[in-house]
N, C-alpha and C. Protein backbone atom coordinates (compact mmCIF):
# COMPACT_ATOMS: atom_id res chain seq x y z
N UNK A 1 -28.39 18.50 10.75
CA UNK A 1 -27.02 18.16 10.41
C UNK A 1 -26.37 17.38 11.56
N UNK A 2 -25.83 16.39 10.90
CA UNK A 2 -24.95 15.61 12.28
C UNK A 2 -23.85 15.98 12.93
N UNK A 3 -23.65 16.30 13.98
CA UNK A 3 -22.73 16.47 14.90
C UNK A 3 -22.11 15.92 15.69
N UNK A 4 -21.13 15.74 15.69
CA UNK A 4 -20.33 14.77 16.70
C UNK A 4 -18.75 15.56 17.37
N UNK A 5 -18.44 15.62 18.74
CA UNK A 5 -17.18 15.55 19.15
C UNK A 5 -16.64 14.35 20.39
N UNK A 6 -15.87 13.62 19.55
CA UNK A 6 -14.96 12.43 20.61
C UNK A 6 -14.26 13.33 21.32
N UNK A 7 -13.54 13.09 22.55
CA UNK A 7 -13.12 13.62 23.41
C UNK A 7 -12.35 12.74 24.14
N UNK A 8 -10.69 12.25 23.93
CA UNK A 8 -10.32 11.12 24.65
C UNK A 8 -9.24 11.53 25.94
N UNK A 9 -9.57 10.66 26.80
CA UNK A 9 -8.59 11.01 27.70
C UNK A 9 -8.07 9.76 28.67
N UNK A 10 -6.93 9.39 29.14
CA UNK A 10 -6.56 7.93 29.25
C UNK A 10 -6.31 7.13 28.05
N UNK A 11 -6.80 6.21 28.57
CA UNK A 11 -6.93 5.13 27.19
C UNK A 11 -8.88 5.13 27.04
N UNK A 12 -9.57 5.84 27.22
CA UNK A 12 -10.91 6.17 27.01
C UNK A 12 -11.65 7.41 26.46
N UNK A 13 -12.66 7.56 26.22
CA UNK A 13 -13.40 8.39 25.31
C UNK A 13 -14.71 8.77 25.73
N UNK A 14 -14.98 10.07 25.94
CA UNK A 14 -16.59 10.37 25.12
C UNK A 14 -16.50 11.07 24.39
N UNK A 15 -18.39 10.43 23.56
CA UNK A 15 -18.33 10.79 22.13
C UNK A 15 -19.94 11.51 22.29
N UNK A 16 -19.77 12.74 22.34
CA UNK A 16 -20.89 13.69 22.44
C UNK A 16 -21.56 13.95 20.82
N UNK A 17 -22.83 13.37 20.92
CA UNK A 17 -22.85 13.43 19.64
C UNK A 17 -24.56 13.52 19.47
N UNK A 18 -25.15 14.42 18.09
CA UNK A 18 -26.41 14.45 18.00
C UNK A 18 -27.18 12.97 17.08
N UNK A 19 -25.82 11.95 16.76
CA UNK A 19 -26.88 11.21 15.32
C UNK A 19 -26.96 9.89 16.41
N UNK A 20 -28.34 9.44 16.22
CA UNK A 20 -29.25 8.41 16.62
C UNK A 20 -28.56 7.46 16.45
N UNK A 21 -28.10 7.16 15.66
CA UNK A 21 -27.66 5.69 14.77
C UNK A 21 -26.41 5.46 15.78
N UNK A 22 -25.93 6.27 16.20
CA UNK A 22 -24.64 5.90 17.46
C UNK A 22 -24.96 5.09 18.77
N UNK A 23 -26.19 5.20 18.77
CA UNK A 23 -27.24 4.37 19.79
C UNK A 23 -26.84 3.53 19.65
N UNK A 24 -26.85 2.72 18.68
CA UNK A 24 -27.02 1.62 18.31
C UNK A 24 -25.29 0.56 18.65
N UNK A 25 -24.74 1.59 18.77
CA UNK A 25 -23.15 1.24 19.31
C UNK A 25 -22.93 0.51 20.42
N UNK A 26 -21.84 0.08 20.50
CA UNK A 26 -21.19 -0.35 21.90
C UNK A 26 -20.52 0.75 22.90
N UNK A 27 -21.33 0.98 23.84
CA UNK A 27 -20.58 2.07 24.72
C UNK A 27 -20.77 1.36 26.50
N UNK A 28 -19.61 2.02 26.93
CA UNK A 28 -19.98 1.13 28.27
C UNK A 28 -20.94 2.37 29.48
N UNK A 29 -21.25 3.58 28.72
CA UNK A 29 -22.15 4.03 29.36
C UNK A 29 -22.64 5.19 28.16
N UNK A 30 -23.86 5.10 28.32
CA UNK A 30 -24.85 5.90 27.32
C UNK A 30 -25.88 7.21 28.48
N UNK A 31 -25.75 8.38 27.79
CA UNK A 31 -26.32 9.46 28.57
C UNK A 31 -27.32 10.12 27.93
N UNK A 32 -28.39 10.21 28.16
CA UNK A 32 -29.35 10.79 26.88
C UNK A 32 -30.29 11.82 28.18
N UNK A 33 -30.51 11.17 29.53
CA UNK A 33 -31.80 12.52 30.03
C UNK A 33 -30.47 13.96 30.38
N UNK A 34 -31.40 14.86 30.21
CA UNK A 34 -30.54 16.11 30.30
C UNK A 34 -30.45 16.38 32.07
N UNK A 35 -31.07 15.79 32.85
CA UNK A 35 -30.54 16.14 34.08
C UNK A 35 -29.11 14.96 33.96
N UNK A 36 -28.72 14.08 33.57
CA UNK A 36 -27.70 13.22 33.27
C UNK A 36 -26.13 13.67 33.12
N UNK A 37 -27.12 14.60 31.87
CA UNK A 37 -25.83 15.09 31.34
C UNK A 37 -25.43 16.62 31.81
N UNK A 38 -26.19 17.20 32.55
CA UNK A 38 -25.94 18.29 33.52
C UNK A 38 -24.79 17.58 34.58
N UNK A 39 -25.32 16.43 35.05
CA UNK A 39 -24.35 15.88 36.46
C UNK A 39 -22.99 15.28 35.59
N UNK A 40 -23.11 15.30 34.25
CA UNK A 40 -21.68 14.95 33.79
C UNK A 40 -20.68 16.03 33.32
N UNK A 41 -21.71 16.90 33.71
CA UNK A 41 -20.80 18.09 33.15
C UNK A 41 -20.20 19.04 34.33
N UNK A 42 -21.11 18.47 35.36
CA UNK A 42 -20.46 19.27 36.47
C UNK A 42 -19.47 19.02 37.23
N UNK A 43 -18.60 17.29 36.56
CA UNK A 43 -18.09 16.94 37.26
C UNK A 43 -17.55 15.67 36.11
N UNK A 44 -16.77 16.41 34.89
CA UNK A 44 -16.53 14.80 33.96
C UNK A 44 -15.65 14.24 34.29
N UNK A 45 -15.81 13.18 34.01
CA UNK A 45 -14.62 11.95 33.74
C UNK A 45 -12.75 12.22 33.78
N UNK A 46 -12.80 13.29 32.89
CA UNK A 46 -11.36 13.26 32.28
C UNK A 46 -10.26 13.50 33.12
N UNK A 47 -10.77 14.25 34.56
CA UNK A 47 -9.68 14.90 35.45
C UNK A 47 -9.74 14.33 36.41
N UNK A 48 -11.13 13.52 36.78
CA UNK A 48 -11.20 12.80 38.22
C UNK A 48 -10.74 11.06 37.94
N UNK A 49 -9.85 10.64 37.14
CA UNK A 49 -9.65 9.36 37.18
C UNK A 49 -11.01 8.42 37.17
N UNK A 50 -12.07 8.49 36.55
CA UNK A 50 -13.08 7.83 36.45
C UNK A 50 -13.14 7.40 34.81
N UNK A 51 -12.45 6.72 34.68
CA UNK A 51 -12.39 5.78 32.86
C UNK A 51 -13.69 5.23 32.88
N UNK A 52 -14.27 5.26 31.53
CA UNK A 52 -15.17 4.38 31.31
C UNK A 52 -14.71 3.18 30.63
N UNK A 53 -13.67 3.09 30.22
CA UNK A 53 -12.84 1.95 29.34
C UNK A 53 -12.15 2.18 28.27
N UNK A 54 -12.40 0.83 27.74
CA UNK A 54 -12.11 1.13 25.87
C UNK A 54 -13.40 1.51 25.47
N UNK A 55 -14.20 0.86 25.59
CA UNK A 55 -16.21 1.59 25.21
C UNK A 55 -16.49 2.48 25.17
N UNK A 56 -15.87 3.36 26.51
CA UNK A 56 -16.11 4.99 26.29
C UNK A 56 -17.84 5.14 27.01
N UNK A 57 -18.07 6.69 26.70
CA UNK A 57 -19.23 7.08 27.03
C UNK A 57 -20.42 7.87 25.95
N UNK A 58 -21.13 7.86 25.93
CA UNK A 58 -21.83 8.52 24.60
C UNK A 58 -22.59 9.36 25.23
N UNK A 59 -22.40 10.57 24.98
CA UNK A 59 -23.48 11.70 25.15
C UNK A 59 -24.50 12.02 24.19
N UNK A 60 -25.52 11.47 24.29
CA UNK A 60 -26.73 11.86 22.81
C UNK A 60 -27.79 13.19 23.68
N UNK A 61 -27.47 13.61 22.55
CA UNK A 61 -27.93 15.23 22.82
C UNK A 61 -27.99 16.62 21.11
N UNK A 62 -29.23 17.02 21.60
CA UNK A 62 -29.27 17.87 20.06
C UNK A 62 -28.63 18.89 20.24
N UNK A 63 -27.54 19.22 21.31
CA UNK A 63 -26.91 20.09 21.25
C UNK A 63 -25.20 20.19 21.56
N UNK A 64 -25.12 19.07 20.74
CA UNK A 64 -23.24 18.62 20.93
C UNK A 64 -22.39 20.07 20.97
N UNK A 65 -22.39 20.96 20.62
CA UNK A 65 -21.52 22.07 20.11
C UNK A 65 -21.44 22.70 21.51
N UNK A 66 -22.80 22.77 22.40
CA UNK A 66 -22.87 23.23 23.27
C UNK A 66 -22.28 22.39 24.79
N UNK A 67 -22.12 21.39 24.70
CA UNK A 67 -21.67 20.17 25.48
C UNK A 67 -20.36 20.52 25.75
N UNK A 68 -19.53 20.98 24.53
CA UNK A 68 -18.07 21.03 24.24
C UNK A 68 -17.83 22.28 24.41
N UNK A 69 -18.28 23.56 24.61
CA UNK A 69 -18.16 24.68 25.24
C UNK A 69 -17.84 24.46 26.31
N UNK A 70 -19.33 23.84 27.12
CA UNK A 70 -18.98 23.73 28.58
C UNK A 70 -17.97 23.05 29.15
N UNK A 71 -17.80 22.33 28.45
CA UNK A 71 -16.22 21.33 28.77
C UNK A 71 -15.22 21.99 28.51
N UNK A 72 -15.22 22.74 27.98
CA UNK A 72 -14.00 23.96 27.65
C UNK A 72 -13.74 24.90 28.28
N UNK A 73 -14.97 25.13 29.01
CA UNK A 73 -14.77 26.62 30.31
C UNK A 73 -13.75 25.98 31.39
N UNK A 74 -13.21 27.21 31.72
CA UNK A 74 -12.29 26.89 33.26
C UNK A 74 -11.43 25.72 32.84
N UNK A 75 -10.79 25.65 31.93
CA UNK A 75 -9.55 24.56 31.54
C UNK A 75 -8.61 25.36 30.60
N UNK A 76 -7.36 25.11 30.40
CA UNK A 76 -6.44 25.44 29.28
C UNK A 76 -6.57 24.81 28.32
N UNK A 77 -7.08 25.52 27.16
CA UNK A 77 -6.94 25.18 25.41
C UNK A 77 -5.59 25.53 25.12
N UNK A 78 -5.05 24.06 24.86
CA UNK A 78 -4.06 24.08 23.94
C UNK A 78 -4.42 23.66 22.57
N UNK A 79 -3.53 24.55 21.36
CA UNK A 79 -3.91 24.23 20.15
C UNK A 79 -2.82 23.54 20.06
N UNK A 80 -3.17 22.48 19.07
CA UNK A 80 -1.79 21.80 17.90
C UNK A 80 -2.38 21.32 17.06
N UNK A 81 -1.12 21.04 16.07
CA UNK A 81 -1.70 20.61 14.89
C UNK A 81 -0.46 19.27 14.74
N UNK A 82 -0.61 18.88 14.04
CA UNK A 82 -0.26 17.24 13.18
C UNK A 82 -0.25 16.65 12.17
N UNK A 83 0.42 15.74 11.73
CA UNK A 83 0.82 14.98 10.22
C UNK A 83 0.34 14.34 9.94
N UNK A 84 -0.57 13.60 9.27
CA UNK A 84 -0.45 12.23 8.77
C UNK A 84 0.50 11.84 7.43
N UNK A 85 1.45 11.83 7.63
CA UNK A 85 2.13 11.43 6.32
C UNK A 85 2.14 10.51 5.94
N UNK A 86 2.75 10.29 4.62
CA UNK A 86 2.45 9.17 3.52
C UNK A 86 3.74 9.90 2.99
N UNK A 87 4.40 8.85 1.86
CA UNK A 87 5.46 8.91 1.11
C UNK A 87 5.28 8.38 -0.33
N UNK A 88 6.38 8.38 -1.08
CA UNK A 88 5.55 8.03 -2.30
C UNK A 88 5.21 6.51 -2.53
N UNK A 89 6.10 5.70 -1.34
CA UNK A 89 5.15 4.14 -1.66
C UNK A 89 3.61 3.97 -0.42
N UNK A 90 3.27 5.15 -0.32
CA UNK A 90 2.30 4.90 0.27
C UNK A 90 2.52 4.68 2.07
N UNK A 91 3.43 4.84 2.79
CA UNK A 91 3.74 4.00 3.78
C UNK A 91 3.58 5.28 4.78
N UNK A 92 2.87 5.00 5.78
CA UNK A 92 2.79 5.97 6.54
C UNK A 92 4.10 6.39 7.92
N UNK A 93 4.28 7.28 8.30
CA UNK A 93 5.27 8.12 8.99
C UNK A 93 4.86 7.88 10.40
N UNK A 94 5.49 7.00 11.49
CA UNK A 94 4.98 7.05 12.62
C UNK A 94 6.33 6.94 13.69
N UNK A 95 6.02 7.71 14.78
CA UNK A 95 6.89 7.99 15.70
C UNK A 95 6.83 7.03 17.07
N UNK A 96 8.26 6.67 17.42
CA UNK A 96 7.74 5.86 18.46
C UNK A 96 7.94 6.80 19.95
N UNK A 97 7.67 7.42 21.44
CA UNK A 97 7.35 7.44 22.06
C UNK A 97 7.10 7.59 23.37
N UNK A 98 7.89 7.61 24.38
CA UNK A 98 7.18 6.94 25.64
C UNK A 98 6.25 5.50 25.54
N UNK A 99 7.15 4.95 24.84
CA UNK A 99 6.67 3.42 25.00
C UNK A 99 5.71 3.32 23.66
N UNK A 100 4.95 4.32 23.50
CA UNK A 100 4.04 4.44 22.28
C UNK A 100 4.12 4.56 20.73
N UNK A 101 3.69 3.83 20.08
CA UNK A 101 3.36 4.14 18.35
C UNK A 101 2.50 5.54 18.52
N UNK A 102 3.19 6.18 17.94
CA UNK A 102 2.74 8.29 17.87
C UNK A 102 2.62 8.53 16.10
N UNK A 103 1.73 9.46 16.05
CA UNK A 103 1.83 10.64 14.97
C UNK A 103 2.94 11.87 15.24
N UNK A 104 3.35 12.53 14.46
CA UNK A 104 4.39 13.79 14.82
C UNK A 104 3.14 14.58 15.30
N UNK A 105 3.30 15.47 16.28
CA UNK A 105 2.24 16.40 16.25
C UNK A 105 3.21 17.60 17.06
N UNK A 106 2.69 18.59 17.76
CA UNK A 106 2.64 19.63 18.83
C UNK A 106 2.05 21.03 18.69
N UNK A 107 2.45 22.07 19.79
CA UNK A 107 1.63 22.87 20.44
C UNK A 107 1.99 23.52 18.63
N UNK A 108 1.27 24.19 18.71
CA UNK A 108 1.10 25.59 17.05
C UNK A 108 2.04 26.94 18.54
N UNK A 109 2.40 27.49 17.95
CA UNK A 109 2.95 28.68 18.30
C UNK A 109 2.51 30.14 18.33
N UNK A 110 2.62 30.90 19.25
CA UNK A 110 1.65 32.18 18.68
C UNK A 110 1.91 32.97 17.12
N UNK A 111 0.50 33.54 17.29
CA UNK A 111 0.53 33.56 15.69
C UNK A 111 0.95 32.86 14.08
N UNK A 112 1.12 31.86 14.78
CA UNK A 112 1.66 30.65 13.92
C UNK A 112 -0.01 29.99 13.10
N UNK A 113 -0.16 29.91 12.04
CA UNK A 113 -0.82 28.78 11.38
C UNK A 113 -1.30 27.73 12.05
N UNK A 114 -1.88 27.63 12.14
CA UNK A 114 -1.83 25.76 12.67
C UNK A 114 -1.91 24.76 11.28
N UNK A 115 -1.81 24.86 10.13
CA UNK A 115 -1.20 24.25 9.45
C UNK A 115 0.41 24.10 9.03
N UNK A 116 0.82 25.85 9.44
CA UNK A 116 2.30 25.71 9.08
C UNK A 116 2.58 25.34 10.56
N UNK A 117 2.39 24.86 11.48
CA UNK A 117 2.52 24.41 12.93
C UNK A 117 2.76 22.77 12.48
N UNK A 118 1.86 22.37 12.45
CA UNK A 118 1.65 20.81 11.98
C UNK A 118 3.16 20.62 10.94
N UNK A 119 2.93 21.47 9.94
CA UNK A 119 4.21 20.66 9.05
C UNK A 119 5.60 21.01 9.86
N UNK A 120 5.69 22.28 10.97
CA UNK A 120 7.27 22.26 11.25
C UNK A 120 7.22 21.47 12.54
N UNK A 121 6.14 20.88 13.16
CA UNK A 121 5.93 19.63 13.87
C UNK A 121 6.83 18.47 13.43
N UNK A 122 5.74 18.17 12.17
CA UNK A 122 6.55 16.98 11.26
C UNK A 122 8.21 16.95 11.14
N UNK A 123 8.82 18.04 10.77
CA UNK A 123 10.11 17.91 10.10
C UNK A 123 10.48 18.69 11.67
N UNK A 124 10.48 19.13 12.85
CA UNK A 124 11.14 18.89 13.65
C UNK A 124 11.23 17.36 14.59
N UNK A 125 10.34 16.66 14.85
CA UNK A 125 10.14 15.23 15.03
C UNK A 125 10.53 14.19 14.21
N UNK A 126 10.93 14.51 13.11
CA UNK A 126 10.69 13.42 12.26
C UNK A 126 12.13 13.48 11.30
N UNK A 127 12.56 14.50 11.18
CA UNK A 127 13.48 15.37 9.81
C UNK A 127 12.91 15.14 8.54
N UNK A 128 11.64 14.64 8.52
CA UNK A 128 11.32 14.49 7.23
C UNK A 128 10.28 15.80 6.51
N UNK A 129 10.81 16.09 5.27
CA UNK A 129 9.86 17.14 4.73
C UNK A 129 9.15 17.02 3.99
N UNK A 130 7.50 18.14 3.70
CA UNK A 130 6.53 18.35 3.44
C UNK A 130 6.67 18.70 2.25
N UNK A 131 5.76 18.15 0.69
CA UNK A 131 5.49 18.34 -0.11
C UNK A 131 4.21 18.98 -0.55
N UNK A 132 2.88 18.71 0.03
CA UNK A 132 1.91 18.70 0.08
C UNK A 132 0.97 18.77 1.38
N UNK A 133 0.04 19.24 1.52
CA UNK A 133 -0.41 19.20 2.78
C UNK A 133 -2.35 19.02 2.02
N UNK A 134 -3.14 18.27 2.66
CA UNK A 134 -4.56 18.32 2.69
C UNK A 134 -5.10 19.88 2.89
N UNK A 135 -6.30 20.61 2.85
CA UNK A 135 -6.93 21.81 2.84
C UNK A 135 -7.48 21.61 4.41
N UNK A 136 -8.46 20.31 4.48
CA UNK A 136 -9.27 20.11 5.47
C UNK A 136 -8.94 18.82 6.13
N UNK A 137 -8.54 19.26 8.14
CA UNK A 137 -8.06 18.88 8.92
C UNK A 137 -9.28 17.94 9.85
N UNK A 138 -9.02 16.63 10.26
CA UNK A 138 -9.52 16.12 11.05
C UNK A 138 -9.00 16.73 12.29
N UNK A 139 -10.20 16.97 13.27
CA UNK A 139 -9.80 17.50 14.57
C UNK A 139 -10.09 16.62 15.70
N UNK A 140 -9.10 16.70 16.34
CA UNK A 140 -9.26 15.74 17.49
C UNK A 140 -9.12 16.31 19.08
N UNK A 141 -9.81 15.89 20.32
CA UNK A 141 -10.05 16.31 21.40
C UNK A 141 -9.22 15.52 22.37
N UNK A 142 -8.13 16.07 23.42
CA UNK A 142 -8.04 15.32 24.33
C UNK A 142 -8.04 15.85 25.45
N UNK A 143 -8.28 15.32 26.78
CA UNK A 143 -8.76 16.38 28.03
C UNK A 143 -7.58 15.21 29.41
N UNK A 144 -6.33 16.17 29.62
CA UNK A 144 -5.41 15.65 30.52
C UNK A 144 -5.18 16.58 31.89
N UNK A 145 -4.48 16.11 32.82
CA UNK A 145 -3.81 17.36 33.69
C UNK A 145 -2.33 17.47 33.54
N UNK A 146 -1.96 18.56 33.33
CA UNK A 146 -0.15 18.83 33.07
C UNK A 146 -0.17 19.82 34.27
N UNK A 147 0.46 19.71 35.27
CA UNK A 147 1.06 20.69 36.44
C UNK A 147 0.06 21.34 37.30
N UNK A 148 -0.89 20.07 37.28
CA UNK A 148 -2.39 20.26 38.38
C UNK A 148 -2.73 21.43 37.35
N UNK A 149 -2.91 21.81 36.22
CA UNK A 149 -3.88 21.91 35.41
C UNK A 149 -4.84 21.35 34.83
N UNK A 150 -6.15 21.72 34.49
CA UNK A 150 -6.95 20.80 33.44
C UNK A 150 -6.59 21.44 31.97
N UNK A 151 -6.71 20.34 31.24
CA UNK A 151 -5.95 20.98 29.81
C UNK A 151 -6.90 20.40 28.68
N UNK A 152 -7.47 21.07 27.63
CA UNK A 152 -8.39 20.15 26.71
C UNK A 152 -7.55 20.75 25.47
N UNK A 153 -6.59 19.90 25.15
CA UNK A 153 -5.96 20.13 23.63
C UNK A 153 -6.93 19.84 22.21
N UNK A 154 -7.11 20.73 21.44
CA UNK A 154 -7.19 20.50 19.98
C UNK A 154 -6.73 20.89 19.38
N UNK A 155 -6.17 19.54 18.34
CA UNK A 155 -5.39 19.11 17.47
C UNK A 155 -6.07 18.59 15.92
N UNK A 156 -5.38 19.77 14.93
CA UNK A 156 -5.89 19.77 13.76
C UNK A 156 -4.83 18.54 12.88
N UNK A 157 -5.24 17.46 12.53
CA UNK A 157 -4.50 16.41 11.85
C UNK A 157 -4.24 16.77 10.42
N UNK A 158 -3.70 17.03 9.78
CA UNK A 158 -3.70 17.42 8.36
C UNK A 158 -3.12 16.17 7.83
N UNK A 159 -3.87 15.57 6.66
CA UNK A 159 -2.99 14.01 5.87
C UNK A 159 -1.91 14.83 4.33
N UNK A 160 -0.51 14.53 4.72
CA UNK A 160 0.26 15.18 4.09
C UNK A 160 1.28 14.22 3.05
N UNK A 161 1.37 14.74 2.37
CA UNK A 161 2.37 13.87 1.47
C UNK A 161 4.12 14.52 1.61
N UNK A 162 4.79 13.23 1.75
CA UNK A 162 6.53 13.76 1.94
C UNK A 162 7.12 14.07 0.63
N UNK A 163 8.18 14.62 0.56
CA UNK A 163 8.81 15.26 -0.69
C UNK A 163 9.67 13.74 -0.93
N UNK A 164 9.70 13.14 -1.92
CA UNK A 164 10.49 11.70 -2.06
C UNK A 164 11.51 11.65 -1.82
N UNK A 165 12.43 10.23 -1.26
CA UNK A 165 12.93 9.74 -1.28
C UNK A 165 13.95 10.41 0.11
N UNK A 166 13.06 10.03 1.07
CA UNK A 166 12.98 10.75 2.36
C UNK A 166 13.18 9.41 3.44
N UNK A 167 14.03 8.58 3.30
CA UNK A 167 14.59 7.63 3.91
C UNK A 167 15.52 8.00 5.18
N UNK A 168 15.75 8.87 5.39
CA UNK A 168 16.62 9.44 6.47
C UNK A 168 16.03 9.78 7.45
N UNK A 169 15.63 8.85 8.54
CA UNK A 169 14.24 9.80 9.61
C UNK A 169 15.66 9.82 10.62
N UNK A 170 14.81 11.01 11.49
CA UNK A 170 15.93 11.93 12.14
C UNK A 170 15.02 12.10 13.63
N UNK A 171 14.68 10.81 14.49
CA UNK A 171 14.24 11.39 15.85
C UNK A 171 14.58 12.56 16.84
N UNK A 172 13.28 13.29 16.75
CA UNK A 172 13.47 14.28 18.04
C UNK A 172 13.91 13.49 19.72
N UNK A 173 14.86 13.83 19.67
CA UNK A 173 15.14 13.01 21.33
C UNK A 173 14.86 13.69 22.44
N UNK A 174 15.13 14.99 21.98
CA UNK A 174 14.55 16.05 23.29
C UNK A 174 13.16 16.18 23.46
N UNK A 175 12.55 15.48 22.60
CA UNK A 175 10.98 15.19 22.94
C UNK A 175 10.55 13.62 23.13
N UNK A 176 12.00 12.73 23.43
CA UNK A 176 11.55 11.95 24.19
C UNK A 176 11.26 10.57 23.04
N UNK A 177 11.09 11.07 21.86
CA UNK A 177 11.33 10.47 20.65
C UNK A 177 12.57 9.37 20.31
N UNK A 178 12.61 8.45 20.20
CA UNK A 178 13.43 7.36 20.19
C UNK A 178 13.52 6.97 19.02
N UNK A 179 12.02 6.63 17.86
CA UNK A 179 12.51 5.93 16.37
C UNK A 179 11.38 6.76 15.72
N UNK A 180 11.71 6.65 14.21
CA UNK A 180 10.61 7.21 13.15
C UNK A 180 10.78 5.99 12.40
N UNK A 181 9.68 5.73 11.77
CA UNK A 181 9.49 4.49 11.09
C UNK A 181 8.53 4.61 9.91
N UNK A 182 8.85 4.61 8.62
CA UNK A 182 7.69 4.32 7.68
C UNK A 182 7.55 3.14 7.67
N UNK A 183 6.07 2.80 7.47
CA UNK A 183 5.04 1.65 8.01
C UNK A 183 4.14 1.48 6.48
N UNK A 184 4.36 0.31 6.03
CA UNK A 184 3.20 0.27 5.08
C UNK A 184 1.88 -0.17 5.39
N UNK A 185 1.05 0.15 4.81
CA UNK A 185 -0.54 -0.34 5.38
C UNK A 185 -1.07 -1.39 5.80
N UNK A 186 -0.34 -2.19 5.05
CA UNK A 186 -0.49 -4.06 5.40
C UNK A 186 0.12 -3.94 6.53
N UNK A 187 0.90 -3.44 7.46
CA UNK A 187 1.27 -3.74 8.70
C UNK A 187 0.87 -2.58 9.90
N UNK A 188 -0.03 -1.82 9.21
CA UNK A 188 -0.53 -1.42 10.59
C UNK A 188 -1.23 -1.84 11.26
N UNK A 189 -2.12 -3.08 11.45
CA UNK A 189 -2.80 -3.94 12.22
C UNK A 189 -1.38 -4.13 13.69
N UNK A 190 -0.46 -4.47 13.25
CA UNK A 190 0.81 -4.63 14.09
C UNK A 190 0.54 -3.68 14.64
N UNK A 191 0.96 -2.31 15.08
CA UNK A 191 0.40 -1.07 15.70
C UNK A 191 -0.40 -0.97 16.56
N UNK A 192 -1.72 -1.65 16.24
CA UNK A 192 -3.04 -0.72 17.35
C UNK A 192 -2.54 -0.82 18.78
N UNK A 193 -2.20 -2.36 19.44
CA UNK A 193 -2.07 -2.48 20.22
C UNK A 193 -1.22 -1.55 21.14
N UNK A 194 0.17 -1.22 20.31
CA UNK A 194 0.86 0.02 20.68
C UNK A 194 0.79 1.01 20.30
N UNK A 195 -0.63 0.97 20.34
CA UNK A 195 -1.01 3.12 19.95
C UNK A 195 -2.00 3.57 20.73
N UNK A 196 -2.19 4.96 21.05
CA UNK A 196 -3.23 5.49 21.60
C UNK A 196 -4.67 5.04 20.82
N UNK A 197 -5.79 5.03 21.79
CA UNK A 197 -6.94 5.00 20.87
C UNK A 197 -7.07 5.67 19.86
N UNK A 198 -6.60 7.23 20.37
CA UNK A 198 -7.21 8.12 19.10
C UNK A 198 -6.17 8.03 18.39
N UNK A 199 -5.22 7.58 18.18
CA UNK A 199 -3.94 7.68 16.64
C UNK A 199 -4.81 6.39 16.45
N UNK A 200 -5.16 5.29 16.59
CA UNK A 200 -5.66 3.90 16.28
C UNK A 200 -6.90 4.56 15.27
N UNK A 201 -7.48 5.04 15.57
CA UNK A 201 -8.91 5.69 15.23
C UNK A 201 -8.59 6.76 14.30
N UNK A 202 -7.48 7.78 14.47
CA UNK A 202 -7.18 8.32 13.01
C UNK A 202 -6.24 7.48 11.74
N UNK A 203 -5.88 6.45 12.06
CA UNK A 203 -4.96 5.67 11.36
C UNK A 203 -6.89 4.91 10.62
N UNK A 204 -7.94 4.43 11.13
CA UNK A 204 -8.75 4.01 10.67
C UNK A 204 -9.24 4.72 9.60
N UNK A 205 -9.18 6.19 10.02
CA UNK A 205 -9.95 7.10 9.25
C UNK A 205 -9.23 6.95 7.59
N UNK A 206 -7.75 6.90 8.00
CA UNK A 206 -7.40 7.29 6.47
C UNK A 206 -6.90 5.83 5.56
N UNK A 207 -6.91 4.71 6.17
CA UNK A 207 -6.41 3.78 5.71
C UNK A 207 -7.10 3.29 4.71
């Protein structure tokens, strides 16, 4: 069975993954002997300012699940969850930022859902509300430092539909949030440039 976890941090990525055919990719560094990927694990990328680029790095290995453990020890897991919304003309829900084209997302809360996390994400960021929500969540990896911590957030994306005629977006400002914007599909090409890789790369997934 194929396995894969991306893992972005900066404006860069690795993509630890068991299927062959990823070989065949553009990466600006590829890791396959296991003494390799021992010395990448003892010491990755994400916290020491060492980017591999936009290319990223590829870890090929038959044991991805186990790769992402070890990258998980001795760091703070933060959970969150996230929106992809859509409305009823189709137009997707995007937040602008710290300079950035954003998804609504944040931390899930204790004992909280991480689906009902994701939607009171949405309608606190956004004021817009949830009609519908997807079953099964794209998950995404990112590995930062917040307060000389190491931090590896995952974030469950859920693609959600808005309750109509939801024209009133209502920016969170205390999160730094400035505009909400529905975006129709023909103009998200406009976007990549001002988006994170990985919103660029989940905006691919569902478009």
């Amino acid at each position: 069975m194929i396995n894969s976890y991306k893992i972005y941090y900066d404006d860069s990525f690795v993509l630890v993954s068991n299927d062959r055919e990823q070989m065949n990719e553009k990466f600006a560094k590829v890791i396959i002997n296991e003494n390799d990927i021992a010395d990448f694990l003892r010491n990755p990328p994400f916290y020491s300012g060492n980017s591999a680029g936009h290319d990223g790095t590829l870890i090929y290995t038959e044991k991805p699940v186990w790769v992402l453990e070890i990258l998980s020890k001795n760091v703070k897991i933060v959970i969150a969850g996230g929106g992809i919304v859509f409305n009823e003309r189709d137009e997707l829900l995007m937040i602008h930022r710290k300079g950035k084209w954003d998804l609504a997302k944040g931390k899930v809360e204790a004992g909280e859902k991480i689906v009902d996390g994701a939607m009171r994400e949405v309608e606190e960021e956004t004021g817009v509300h949830i009609e519908s929500v997807a079953k099964q969540p794209i998950v995404t990896y990112h590995a930062y430092i917040l307060k000389e911590k190491k931090c590896l957030k995952e974030t469950s994306w859920f693609e959600m539909k808005a309750k109509p005629g939801q024209d009133k977006l209502v920016p969170q400002t205390e999160e730094q949030i400035d505009e909400v914007r529905w975006v129709k599909k023909g103009d998200l090409p406009d976007y990549e440039e001002g988006s994170y890789p990985m919103i660029w790369d989940l905006i691919k997934q569902i478009k």
